[in-house]
N, C-alpha and C. Protein backbone atom coordinates (compact mmCIF):
# COMPACT_ATOMS: atom_id res chain seq x y z
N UNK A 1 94.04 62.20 148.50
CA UNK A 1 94.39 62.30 147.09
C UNK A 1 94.35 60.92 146.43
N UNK A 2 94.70 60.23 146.90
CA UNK A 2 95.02 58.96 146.55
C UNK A 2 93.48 58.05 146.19
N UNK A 3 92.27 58.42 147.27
CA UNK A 3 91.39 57.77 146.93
C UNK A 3 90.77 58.41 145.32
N UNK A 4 90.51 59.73 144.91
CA UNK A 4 89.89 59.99 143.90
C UNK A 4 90.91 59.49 142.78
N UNK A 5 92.09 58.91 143.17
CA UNK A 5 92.71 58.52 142.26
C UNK A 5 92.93 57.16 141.79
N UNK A 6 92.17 56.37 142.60
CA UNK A 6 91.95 54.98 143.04
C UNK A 6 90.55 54.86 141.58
N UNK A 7 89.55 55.76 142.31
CA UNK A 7 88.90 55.95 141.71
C UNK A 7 88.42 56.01 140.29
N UNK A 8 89.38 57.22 139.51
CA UNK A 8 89.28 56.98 138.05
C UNK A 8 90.33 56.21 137.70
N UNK A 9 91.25 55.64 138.48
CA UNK A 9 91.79 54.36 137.96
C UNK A 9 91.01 53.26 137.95
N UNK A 10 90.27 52.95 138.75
CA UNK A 10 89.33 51.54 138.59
C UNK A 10 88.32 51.76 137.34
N UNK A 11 87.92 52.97 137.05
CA UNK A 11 86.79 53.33 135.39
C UNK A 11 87.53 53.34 134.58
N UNK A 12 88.77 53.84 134.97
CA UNK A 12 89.10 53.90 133.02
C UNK A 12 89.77 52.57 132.87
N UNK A 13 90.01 51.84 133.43
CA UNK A 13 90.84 50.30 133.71
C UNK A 13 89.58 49.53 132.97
N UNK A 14 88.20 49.60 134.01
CA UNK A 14 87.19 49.14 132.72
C UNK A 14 87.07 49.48 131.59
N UNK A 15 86.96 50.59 131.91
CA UNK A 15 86.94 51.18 130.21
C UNK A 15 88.01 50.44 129.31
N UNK A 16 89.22 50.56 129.90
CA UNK A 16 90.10 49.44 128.62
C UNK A 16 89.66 48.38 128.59
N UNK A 17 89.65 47.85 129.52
CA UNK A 17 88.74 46.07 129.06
C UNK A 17 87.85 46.44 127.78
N UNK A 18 86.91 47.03 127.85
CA UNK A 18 85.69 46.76 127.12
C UNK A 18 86.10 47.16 125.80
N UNK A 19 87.07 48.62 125.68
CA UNK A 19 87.53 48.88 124.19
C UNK A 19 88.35 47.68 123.30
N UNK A 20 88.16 47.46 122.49
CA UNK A 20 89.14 46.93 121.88
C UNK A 20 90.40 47.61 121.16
N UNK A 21 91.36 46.65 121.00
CA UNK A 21 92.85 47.07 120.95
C UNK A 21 92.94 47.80 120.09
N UNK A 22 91.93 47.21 119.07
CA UNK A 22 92.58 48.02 117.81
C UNK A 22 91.50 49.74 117.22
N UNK A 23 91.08 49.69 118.70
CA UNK A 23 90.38 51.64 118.76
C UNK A 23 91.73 52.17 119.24
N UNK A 24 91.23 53.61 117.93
CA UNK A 24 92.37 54.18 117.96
C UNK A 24 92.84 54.87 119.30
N UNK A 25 91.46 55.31 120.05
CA UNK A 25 91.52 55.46 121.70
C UNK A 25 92.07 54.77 122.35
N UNK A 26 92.19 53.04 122.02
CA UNK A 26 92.78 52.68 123.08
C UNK A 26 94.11 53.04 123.77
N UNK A 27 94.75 53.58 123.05
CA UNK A 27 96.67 54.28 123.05
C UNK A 27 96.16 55.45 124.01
N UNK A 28 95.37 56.27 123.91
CA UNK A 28 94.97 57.31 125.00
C UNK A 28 94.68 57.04 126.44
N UNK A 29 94.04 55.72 126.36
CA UNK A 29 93.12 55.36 127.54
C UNK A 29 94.38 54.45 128.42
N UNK A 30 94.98 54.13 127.63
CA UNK A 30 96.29 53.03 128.24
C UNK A 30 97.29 54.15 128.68
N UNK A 31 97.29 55.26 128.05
CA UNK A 31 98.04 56.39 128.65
C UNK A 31 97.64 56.87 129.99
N UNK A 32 96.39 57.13 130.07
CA UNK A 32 95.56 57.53 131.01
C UNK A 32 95.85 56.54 132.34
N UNK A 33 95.66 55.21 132.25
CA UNK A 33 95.81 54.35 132.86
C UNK A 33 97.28 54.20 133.66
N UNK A 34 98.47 54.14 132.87
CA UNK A 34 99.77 54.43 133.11
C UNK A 34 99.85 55.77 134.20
N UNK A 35 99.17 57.00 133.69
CA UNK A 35 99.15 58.08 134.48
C UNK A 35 98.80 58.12 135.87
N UNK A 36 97.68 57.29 135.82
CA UNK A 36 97.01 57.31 137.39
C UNK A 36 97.67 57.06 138.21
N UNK A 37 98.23 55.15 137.94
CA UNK A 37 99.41 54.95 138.70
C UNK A 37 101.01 55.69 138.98
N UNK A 38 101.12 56.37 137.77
CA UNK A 38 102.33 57.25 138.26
C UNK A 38 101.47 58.39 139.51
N UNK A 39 100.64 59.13 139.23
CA UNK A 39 100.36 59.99 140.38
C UNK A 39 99.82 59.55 141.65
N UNK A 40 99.50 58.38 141.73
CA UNK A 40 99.45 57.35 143.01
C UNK A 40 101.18 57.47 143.74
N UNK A 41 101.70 57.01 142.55
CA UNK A 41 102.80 56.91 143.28
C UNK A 41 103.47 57.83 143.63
N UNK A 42 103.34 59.31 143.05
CA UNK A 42 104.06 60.81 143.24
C UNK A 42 103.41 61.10 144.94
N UNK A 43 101.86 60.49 145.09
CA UNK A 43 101.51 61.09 145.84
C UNK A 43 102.31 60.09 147.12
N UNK A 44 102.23 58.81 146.87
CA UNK A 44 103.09 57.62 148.08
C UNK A 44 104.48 58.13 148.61
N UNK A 45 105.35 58.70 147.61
CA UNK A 45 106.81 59.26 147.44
C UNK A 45 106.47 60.48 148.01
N UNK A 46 106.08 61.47 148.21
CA UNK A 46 105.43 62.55 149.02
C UNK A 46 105.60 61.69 150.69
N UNK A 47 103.92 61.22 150.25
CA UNK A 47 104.24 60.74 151.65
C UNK A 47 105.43 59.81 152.64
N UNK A 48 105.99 59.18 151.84
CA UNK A 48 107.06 58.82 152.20
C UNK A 48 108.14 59.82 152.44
N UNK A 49 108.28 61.14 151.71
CA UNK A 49 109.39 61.71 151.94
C UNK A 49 109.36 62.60 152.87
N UNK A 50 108.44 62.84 153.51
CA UNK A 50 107.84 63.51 154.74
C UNK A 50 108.03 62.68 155.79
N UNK A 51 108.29 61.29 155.61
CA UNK A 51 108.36 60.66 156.36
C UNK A 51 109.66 60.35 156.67
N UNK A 52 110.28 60.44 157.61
CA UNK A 52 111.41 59.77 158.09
C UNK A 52 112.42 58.11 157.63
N UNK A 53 112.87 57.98 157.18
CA UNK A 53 113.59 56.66 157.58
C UNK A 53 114.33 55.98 155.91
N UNK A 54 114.90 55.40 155.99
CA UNK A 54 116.18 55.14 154.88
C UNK A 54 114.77 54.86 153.59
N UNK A 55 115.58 55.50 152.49
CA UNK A 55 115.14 55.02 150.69
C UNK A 55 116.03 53.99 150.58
N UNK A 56 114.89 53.13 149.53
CA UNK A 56 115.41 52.38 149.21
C UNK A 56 115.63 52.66 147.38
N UNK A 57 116.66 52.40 146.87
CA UNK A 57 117.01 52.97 145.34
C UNK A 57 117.06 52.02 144.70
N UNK A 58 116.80 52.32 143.32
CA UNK A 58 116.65 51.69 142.27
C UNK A 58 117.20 52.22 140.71
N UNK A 59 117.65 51.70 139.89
CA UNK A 59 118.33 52.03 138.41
C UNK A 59 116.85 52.19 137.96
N UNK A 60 117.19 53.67 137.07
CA UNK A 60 116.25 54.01 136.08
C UNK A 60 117.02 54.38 135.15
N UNK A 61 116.04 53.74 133.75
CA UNK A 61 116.50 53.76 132.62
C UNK A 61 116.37 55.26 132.06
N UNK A 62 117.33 56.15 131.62
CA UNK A 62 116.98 57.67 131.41
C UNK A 62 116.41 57.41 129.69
N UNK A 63 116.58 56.60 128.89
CA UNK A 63 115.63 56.55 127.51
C UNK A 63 114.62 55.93 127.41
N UNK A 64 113.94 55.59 128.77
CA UNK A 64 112.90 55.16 128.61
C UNK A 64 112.06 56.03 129.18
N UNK A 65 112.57 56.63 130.45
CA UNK A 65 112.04 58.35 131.06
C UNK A 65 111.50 59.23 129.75
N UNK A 66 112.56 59.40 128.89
CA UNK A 66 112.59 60.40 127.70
C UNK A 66 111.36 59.81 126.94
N UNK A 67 111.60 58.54 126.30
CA UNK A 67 110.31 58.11 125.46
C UNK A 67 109.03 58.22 125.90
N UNK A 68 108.57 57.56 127.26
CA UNK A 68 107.47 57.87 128.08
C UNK A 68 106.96 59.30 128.12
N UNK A 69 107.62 59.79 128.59
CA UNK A 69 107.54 62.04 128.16
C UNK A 69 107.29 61.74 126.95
N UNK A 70 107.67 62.01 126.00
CA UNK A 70 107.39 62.13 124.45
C UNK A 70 106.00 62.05 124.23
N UNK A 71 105.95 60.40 124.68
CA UNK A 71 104.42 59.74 124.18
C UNK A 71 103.53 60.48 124.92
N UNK A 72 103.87 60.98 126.04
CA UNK A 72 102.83 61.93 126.66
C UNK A 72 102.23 62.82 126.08
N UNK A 73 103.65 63.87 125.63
CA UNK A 73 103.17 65.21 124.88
C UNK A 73 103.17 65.01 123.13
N UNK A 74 103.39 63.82 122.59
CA UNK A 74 102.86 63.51 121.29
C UNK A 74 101.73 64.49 121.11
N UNK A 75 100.95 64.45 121.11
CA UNK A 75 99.73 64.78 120.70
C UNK A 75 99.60 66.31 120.70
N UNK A 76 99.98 66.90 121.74
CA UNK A 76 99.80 68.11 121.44
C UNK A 76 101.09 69.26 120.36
N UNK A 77 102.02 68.43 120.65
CA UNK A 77 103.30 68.26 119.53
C UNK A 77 103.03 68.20 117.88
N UNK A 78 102.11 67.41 118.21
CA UNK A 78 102.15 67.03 116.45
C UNK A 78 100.88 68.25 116.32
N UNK A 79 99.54 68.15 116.87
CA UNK A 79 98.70 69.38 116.66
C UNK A 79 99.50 70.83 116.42
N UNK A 80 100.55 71.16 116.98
CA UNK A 80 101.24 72.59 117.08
C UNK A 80 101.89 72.31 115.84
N UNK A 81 102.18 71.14 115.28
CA UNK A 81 103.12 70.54 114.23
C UNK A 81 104.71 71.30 114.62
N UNK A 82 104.86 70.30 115.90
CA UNK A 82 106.41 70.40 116.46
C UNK A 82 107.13 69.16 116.17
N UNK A 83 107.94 68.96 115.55
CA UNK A 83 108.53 68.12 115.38
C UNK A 83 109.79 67.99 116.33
N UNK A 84 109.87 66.57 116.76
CA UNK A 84 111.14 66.46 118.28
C UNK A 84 111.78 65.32 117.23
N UNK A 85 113.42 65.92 117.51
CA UNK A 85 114.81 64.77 116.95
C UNK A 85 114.77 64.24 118.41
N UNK A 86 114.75 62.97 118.12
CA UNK A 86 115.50 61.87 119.33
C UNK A 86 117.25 61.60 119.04
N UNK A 87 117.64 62.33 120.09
CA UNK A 87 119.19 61.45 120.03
C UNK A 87 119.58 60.73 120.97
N UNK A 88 118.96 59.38 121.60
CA UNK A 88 118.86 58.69 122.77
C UNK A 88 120.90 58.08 122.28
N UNK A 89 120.90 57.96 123.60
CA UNK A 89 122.62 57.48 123.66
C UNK A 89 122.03 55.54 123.83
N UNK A 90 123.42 54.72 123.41
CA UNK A 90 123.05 53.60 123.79
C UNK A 90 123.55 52.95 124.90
N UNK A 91 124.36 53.74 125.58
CA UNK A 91 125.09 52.88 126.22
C UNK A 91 124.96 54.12 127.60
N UNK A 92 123.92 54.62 128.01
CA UNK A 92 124.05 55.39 128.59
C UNK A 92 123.53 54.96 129.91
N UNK A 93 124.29 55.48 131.24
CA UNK A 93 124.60 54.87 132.75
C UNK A 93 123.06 54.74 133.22
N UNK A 94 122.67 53.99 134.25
CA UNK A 94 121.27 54.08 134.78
C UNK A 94 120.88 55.16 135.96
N UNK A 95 120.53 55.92 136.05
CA UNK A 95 120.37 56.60 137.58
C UNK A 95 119.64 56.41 138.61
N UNK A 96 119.96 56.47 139.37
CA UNK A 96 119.66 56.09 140.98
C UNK A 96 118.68 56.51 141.32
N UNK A 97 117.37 56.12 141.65
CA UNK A 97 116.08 57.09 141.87
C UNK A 97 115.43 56.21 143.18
N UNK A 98 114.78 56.97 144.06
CA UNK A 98 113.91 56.20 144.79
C UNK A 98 113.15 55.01 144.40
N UNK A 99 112.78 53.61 144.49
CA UNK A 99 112.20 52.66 144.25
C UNK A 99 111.36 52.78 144.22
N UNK A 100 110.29 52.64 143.52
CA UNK A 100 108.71 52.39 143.20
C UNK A 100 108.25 51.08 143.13
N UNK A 101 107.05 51.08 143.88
CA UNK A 101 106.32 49.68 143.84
C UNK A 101 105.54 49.60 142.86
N UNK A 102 105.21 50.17 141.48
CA UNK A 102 104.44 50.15 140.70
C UNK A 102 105.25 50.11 139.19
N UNK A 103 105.09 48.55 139.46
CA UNK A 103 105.36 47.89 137.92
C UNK A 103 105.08 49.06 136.78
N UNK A 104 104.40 49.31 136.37
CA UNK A 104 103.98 49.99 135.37
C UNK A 104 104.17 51.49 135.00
N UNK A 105 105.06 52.00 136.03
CA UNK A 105 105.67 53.39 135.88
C UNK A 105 106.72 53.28 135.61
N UNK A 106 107.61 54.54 135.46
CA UNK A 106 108.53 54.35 134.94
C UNK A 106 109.58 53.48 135.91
């Protein structure tokens, strides 16, 4: 799993290089990009959890979980013309999640 995912992560990674910032695609393609590495890592956490031996944990931010989701399903949200209220808390606790080695997920 991991290699075909290696895969269109290394094209669309070019592909952002070459777009410039200010195409309106680029917000899609940087999404895209973000994605790969999260399902790299769904698939690592799999394999790790099949696997035997102590997690190591880490604080996750739960309004930044929420925003990340959002920006995901933006698009098909606003096409249905759904409108979402945010009521993010500010002071709200971090939760404990398995550690990820990938900067760029959540």
């Amino acid at each position: 799993m991991n290699t075909p995912l290696a895969v269109i992560s290394n094209y669309i990674q070019m592909l952002a290089k070459q777009m410039p910032e200010d195409d309106p695609r680029h917000s899609i393609i940087e999404k895209i990009v973000k994605q790969t590495f999260r399902a790299s890592e769904i698939v690592n956490n799999l394999l790790n959890f099949s696997r035997t031996g102590a997690a190591e944990l880490a604080n996750i931010d739960v309004n930044r979980v929420v925003e990340e989701t959002l920006s995901l399903v933006a698009h098909p949200l606003k096409t249905s013309q759904i409108q979402v209220v945010k009521n993010l808390g500010d002071a709200l606790p971090s939760v404990r999640d398995r550690q990820t080695s990938c900067s760029r997920c959540f």
